[in-house]
Structure formats: structure tokens, C-alpha cells
C-alpha atoms as a PDB file:
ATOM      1  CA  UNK A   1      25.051   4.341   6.411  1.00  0.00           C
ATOM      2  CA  UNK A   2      23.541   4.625   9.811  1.00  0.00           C
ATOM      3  CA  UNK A   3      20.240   5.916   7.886  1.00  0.00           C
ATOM      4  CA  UNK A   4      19.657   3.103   4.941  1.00  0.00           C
ATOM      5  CA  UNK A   5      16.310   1.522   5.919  1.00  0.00           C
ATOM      6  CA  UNK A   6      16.245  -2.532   7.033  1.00  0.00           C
ATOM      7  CA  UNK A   7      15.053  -4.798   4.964  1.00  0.00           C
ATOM      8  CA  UNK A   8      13.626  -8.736   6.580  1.00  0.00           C
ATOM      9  CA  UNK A   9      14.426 -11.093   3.283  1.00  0.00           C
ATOM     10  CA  UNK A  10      13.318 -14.375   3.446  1.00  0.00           C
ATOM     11  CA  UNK A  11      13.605 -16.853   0.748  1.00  0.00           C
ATOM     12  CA  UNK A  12      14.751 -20.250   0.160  1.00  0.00           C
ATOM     13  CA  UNK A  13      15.547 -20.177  -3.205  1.00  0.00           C
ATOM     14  CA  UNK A  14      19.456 -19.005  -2.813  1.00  0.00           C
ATOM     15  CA  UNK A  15      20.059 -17.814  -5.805  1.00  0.00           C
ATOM     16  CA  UNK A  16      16.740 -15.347  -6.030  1.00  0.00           C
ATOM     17  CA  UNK A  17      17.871 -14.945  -2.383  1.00  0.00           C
ATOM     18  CA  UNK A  18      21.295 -13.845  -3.616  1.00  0.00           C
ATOM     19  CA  UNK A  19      20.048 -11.276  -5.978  1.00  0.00           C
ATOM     20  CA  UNK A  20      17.420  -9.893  -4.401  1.00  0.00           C
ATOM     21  CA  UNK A  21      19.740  -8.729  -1.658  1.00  0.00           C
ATOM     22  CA  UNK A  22      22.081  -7.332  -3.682  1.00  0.00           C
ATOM     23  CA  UNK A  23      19.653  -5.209  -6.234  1.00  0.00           C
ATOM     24  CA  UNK A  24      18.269  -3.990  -2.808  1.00  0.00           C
ATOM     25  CA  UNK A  25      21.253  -3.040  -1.285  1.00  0.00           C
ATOM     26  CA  UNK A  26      22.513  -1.203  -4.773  1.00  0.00           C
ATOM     27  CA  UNK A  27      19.161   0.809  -4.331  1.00  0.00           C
ATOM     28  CA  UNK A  28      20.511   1.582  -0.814  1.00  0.00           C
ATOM     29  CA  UNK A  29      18.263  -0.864   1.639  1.00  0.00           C
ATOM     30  CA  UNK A  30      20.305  -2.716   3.454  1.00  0.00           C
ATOM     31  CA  UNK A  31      18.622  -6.378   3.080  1.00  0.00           C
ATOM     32  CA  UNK A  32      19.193  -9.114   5.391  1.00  0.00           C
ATOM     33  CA  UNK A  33      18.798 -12.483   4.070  1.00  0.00           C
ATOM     34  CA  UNK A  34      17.677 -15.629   5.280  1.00  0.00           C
ATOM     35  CA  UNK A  35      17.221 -19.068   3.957  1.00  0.00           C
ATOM     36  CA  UNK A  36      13.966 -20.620   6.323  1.00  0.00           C
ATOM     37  CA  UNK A  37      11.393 -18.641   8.645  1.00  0.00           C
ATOM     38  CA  UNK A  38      12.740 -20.383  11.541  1.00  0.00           C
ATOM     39  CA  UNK A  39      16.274 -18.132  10.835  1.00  0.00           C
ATOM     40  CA  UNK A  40      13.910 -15.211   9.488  1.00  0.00           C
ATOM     41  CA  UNK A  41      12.001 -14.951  13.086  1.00  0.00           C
ATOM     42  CA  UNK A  42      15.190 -15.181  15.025  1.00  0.00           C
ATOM     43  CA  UNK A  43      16.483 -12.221  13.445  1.00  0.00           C
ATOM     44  CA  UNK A  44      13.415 -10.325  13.759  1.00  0.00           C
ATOM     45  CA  UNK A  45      13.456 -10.434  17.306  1.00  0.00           C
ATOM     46  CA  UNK A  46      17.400  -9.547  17.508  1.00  0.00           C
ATOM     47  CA  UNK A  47      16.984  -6.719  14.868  1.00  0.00           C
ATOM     48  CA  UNK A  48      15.037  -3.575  14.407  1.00  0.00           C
ATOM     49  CA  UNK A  49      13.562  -3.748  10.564  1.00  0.00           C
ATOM     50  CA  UNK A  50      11.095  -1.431   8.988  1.00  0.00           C
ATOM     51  CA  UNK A  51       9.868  -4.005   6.162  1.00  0.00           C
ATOM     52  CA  UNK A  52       9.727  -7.931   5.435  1.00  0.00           C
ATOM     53  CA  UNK A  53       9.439  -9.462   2.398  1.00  0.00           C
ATOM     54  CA  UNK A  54       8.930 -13.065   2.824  1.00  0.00           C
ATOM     55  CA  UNK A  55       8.774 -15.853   0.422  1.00  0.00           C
ATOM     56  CA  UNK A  56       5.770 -18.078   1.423  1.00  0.00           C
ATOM     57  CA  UNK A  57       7.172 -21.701   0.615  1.00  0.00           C
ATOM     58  CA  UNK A  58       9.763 -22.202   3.195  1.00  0.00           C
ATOM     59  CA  UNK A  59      11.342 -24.815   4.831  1.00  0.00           C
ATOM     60  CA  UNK A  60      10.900 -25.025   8.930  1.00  0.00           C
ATOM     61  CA  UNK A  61       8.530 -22.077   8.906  1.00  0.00           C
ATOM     62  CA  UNK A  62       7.272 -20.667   5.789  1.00  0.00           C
ATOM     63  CA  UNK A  63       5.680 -17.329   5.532  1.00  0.00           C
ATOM     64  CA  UNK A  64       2.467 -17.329   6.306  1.00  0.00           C
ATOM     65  CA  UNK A  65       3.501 -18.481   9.608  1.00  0.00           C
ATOM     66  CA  UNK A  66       6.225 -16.262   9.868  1.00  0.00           C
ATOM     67  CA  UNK A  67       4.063 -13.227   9.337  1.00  0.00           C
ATOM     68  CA  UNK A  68       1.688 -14.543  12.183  1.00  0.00           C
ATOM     69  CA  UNK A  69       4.703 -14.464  14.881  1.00  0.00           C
ATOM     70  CA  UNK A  70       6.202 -11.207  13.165  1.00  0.00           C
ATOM     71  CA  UNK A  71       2.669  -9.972  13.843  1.00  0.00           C
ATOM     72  CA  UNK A  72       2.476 -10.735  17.071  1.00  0.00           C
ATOM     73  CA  UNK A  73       5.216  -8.877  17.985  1.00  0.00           C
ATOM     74  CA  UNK A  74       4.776  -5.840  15.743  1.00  0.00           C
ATOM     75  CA  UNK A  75       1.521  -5.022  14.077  1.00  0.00           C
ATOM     76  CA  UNK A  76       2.312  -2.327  12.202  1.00  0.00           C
ATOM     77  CA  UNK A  77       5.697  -3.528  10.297  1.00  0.00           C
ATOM     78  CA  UNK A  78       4.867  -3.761   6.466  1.00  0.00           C
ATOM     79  CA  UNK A  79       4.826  -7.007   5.284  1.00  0.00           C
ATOM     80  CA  UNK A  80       5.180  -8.358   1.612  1.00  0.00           C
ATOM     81  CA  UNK A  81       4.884 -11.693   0.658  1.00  0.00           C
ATOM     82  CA  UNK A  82       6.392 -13.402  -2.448  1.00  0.00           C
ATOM     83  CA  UNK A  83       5.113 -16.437  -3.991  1.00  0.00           C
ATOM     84  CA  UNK A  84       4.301 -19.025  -6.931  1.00  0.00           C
ATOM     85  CA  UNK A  85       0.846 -19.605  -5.926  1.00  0.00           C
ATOM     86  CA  UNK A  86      -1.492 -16.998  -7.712  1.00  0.00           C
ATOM     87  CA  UNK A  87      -4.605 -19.237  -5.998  1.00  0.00           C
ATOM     88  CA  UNK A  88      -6.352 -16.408  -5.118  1.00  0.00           C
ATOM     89  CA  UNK A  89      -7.584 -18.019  -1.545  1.00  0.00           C
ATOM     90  CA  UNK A  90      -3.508 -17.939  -1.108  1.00  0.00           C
ATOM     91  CA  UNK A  91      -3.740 -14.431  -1.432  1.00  0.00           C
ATOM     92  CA  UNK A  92      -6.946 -13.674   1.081  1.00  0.00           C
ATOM     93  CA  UNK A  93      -5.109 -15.259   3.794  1.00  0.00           C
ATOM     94  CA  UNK A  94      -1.504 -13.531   2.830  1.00  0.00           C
ATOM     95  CA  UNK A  95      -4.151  -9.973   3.212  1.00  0.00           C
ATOM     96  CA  UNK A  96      -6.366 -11.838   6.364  1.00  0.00           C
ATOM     97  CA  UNK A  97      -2.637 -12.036   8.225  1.00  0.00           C
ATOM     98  CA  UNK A  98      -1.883  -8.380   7.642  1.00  0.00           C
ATOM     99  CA  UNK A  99       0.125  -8.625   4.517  1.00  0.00           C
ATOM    100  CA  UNK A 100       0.345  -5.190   2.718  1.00  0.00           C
ATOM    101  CA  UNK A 101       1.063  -6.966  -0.479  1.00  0.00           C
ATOM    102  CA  UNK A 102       1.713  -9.824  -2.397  1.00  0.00           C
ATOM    103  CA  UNK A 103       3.890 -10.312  -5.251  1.00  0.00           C
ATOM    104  CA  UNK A 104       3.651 -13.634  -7.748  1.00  0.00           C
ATOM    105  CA  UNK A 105       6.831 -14.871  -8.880  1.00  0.00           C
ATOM    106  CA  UNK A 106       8.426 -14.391 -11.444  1.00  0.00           C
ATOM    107  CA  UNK A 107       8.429 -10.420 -11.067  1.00  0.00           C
ATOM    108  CA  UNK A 108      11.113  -8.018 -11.920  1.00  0.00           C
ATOM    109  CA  UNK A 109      13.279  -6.245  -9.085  1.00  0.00           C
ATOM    110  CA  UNK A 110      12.054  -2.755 -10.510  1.00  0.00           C
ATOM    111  CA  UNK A 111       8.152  -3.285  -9.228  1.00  0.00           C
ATOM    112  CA  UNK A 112       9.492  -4.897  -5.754  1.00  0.00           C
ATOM    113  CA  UNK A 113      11.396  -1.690  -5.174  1.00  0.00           C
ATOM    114  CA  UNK A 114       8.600   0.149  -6.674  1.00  0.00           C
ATOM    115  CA  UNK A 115       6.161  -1.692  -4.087  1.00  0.00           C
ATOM    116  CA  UNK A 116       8.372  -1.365  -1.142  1.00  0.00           C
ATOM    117  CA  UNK A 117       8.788   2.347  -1.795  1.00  0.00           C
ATOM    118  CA  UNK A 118       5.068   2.777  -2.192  1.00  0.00           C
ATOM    119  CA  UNK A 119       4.194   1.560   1.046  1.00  0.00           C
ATOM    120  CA  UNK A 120       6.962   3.037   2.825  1.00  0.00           C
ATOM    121  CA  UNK A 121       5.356   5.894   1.690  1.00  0.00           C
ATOM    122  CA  UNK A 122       2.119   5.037   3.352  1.00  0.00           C
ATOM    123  CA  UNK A 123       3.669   4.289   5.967  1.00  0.00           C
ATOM    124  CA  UNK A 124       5.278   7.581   6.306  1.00  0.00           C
ATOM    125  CA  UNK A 125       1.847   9.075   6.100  1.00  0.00           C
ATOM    126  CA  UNK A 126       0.426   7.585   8.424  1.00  0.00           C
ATOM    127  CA  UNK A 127       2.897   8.581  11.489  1.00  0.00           C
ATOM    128  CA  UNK A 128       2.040  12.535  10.289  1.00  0.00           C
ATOM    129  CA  UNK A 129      -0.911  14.221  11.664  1.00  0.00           C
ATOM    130  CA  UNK A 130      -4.165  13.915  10.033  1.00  0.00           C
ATOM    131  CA  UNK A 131      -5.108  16.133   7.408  1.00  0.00           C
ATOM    132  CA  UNK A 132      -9.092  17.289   7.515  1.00  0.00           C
ATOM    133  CA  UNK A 133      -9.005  19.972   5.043  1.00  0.00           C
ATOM    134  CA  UNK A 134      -7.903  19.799   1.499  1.00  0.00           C
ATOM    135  CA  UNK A 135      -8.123  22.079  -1.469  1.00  0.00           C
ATOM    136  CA  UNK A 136      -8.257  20.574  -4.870  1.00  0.00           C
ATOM    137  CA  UNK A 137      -8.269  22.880  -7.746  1.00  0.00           C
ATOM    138  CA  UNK A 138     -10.980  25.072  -6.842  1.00  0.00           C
ATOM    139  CA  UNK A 139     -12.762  22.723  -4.933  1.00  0.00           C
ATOM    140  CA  UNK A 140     -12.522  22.756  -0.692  1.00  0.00           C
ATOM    141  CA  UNK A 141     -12.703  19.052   0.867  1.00  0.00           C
ATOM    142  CA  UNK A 142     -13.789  19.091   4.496  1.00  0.00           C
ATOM    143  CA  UNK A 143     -12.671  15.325   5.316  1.00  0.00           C
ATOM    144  CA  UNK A 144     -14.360  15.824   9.073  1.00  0.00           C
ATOM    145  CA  UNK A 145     -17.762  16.950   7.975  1.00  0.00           C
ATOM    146  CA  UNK A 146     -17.459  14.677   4.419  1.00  0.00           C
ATOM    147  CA  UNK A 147     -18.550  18.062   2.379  1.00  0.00           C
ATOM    148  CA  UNK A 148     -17.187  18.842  -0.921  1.00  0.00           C
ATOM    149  CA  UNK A 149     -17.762  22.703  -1.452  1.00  0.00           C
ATOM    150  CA  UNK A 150     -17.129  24.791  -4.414  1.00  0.00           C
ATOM    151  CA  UNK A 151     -18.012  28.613  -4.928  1.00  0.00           C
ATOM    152  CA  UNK A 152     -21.713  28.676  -3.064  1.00  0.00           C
ATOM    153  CA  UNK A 153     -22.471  24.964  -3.794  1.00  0.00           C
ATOM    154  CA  UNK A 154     -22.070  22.453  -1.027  1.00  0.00           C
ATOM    155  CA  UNK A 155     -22.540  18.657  -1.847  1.00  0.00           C
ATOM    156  CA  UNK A 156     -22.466  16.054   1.289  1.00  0.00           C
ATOM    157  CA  UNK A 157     -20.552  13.082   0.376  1.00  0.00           C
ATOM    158  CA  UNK A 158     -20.845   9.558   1.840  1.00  0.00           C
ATOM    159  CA  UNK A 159     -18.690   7.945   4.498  1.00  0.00           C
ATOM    160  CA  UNK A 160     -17.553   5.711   1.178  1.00  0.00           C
ATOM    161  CA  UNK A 161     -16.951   8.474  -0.961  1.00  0.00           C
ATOM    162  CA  UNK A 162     -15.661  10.629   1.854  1.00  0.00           C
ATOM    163  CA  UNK A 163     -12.815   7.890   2.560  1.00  0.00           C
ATOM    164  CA  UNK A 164     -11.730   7.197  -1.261  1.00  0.00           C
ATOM    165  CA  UNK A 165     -11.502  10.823  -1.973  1.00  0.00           C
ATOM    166  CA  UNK A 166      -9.596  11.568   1.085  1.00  0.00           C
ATOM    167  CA  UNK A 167      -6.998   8.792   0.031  1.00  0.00           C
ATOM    168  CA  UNK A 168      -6.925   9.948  -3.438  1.00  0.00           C
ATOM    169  CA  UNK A 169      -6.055  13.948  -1.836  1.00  0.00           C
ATOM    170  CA  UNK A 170      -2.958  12.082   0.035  1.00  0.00           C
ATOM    171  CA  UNK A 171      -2.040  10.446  -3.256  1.00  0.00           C
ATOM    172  CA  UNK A 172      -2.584  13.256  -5.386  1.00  0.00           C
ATOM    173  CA  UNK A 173      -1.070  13.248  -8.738  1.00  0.00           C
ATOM    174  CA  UNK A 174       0.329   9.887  -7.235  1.00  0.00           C
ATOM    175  CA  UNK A 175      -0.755   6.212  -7.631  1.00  0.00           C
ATOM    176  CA  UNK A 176      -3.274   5.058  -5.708  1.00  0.00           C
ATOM    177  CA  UNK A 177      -2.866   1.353  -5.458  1.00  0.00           C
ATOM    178  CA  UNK A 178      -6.292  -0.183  -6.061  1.00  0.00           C
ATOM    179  CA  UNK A 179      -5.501  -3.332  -3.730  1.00  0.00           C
ATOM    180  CA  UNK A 180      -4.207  -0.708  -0.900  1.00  0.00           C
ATOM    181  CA  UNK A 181      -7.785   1.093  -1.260  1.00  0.00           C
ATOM    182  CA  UNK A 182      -9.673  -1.724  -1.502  1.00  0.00           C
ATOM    183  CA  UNK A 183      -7.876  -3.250   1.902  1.00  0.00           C
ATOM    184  CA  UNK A 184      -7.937   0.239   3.758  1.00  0.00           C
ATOM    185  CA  UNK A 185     -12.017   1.081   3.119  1.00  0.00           C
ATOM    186  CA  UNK A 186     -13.489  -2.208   2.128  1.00  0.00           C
ATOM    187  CA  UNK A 187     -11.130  -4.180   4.697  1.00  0.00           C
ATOM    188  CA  UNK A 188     -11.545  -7.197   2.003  1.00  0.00           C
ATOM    189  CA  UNK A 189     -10.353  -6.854  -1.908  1.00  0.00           C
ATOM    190  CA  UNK A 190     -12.887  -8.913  -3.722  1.00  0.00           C
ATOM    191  CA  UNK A 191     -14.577  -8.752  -6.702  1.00  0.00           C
ATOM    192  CA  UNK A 192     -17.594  -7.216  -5.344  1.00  0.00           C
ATOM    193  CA  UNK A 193     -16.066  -4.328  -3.184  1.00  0.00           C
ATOM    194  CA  UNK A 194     -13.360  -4.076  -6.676  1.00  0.00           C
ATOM    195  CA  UNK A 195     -16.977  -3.169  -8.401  1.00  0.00           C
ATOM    196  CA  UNK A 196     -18.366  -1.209  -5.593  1.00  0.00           C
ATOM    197  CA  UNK A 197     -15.147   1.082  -5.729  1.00  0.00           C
ATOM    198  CA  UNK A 198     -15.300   1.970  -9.531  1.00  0.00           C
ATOM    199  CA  UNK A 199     -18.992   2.750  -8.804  1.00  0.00           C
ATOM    200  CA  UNK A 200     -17.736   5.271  -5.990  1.00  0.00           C
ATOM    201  CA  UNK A 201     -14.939   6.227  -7.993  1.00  0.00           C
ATOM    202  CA  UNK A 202     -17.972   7.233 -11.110  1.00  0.00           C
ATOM    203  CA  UNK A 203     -19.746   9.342  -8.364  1.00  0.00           C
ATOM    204  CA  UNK A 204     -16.554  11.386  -7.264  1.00  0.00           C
ATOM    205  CA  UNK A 205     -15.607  12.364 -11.382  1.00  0.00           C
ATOM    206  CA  UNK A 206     -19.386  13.621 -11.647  1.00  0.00           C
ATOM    207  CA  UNK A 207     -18.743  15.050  -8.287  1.00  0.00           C
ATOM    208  CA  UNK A 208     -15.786  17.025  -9.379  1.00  0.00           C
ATOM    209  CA  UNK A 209     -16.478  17.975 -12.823  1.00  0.00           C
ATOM    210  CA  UNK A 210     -17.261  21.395 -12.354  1.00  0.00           C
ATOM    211  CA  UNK A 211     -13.559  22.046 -12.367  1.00  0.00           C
ATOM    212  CA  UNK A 212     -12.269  20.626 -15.425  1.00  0.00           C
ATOM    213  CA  UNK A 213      -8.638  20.676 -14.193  1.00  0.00           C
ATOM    214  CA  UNK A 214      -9.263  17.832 -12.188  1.00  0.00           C
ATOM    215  CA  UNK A 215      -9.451  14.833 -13.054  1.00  0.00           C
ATOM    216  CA  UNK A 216      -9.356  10.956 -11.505  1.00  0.00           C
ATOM    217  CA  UNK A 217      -7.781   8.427 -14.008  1.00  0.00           C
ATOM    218  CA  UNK A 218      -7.412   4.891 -13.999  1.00  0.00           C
ATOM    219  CA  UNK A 219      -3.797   3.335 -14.259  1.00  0.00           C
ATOM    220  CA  UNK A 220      -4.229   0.132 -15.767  1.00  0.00           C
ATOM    221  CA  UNK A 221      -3.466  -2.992 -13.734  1.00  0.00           C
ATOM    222  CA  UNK A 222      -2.189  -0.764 -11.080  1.00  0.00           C
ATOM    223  CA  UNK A 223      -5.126   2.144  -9.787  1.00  0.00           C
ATOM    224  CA  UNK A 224      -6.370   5.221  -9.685  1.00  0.00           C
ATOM    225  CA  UNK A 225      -4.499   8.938  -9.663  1.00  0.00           C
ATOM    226  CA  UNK A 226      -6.155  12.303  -9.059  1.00  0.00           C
ATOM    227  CA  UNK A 227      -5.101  14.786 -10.842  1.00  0.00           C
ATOM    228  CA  UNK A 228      -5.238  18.635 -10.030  1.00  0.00           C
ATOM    229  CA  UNK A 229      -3.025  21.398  -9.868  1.00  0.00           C
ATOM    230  CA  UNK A 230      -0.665  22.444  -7.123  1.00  0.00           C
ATOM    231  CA  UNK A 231      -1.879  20.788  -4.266  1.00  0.00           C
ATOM    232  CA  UNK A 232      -2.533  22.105  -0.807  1.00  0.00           C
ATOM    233  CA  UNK A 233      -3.853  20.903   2.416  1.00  0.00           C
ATOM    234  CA  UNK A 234      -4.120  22.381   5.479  1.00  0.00           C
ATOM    235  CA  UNK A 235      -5.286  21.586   9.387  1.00  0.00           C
END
């Protein structure tokens, strides 16, 4: 099929190699595989791919460098890295590169492909047009002048909390992936913006409670999700 979205898949491990190609090809990627980054980068440049998933241990060139050079030629292809290092200054400099995740072996297939989907979705949303007006329940979210209105009462939000609650309104009654947030609005995803975001995320319930069907809840190990009832947004 002329339309299955192209997969980059690096690692040197053949059989995880093996098997990761084939469970993404039976979910209808078509995945390219490669044993080294050398191979990996030659095959970027030949072929047109809309994600990479690169093991990080590789012979010749292993992913970290790989990413740089992919980078270099185009910054806005997703990137995920796998790995056996959980070190978490591994992980800053998989992020500093312009990874848009990073997965620690061993996973299952079922949260790569539920990863890769996610930020396919993102990245999806962010070729649209920007949204500056959303309506959650009975609340009316003015992303441009960062003012949260409801019947006559008008409450002016933060840049912070204007940001997180416009990326929970493009998520809503979706995930939103904590380490996506914390990467998009805090640029860096340690501990102390991780605590600075539930903080934010505390002012926006109080912030919306005067409409009881609405309601931001925590997903454990995973985010946050806004719920509210049929959404609508509008330019």
C-alpha cells in the first residue's frame, strides 16, 4: 500500500530486529530494518520516512549519533530511541538531541506501537492550523488572550497554565503524555519542572471546578487526561 507510513528501524540485535519489523508491518507500517547506524543513515538519505526508532548501542554508528546526522537533515522527523541504559543522564541527552521518546528495553511491542501512534498523532496536530478558541463544558478558553471565562466570570491564566491547558484541550479525553508536556513547556523533564507541572496542573482543577463535568485526571505512570463532554473548538 502506497499509503502505509515508513518506519527507520535500527537495531543490532537481529533477532529483536527481526520481530520488531514484522509486528510493525502486521500493524500496517512498513518498517525498514537495519543492523548498524552507518546502514541506518544511508537509507535515510535514499528514503523518505516519517519516524525512526533507533536502538542506541550500535556498531559503526550508534544512535545517539545517528539521530544527530538524521537531525541535521530533518528536524522535525520523530525520533524514538530504544535502549538498556535507564541512566537517566542517557536519557537527557537522547531528549537534548531531539528525541521524542525513549523506550528501555525490555518493553512489549503493544506500548511501541502505542508510542509511535501517539506521536504521530502530535505530529499530525501540529501541521493543522492553530486552534485559539476552545469550549470545554461550559467553560470558553481564549488560548490568545490566556482567559478562561465562564457565565460573567473571567479568570486570567498564566503563560504556564495557559500552555498546559491548551495541550490538555488538543488531548481532550486523550492521554496527555507527561514526558511530551514536560519537553514541549518546560523544554527539560526533570524532577523539578515534573513538580512544577502537578502544581500547575492543581491550579487548573480549582480553576475549572465550577463545572463539575470536567475533570483533569492523572493516568498513572503515563499522564494526565481532561475530561469534558463533547468537545469543540473553533478559530
Amino acid at each position: 500500500m502506497e499509503d502505509r507510513l515508513r518506519i527507520l528501524l535500527c537495531e543490532d540485535d537481529e533477532n529483536l530486529g527481526m520481530l520488531l519489523r514484522e509486528y510493525l508491518q502486521a500493524k500496517g507500517y512498513n518498517a525498514d530494518l537495519f543492523a548498524d547506524g552507518e546502514s541506518g543513515y544511508k537509507a535515510f538519505l535514499k528514503g523518505k520516512y516519517d519516524l525512526c526508532v533507533l536502538d542506541v548501542m550500535m556498531p559503526k554508528k550508534d544512535g545517539f549519533a545517528l539521530a544527530q546526522e538524521i537531525r541535521t537533515v530533518n528536524s522535525d522527523v520523530p525520533i524514538i530511541f530504544l535502549t538498556a541504559k535507564s541512566l537517566k543522564e542517557d536519557i537527557l541527552e537522547g531528549f537534548k538531541i531531539g528525541a521524542d521518546d525513549y523506550i528501555t528495553k525490555p518493553f512489549s511491542m503493544e506500548e511501541l506501537v502505542f508510542r509511535i501512534e501517539a506521536i504521530l498523532r502530535r505530529a499530525r496536530g501540529k501541521k493543522g492550523k492553530e486552534i485559539t478558541m476552545y469550549r470545554i463544558g461550559k467553560f470558553t478558553f481564549d488560548t490568545q488572550k490566556q482567559v478562561l471565562m465562564i457565565d460573567d466570570k473571567v479568570t486570567k491564566l498564566t503563560t504556564k497554565e495557559s500552555e498546559l491547558l491548551s495541550l490538555l484541550c488538543a488531548h481532550v479525553n486523550e492521554i496527555l503524555e507527561r514526558n511530551y508536556a514536560l519537553k514541549t513547556i518546560w523544554i527539560d523533564d526533570n524532577y523539578f519542572n515534573a513538580r512544577s507541572m502537578d502544581v500547575y496542573i492543581t491550579k487548573l482543577r480549582k480553576h475549572l471546578r465550577e463545572d463539575p463535568s470536567i475533570e483533569i485526571i492523572n493516568i498513572h505512570g503515563k499522564g494526565y487526561k481532561l475530561i469534558a463532554p463533547e468537545p469543540d473548538s473553533a478559530n
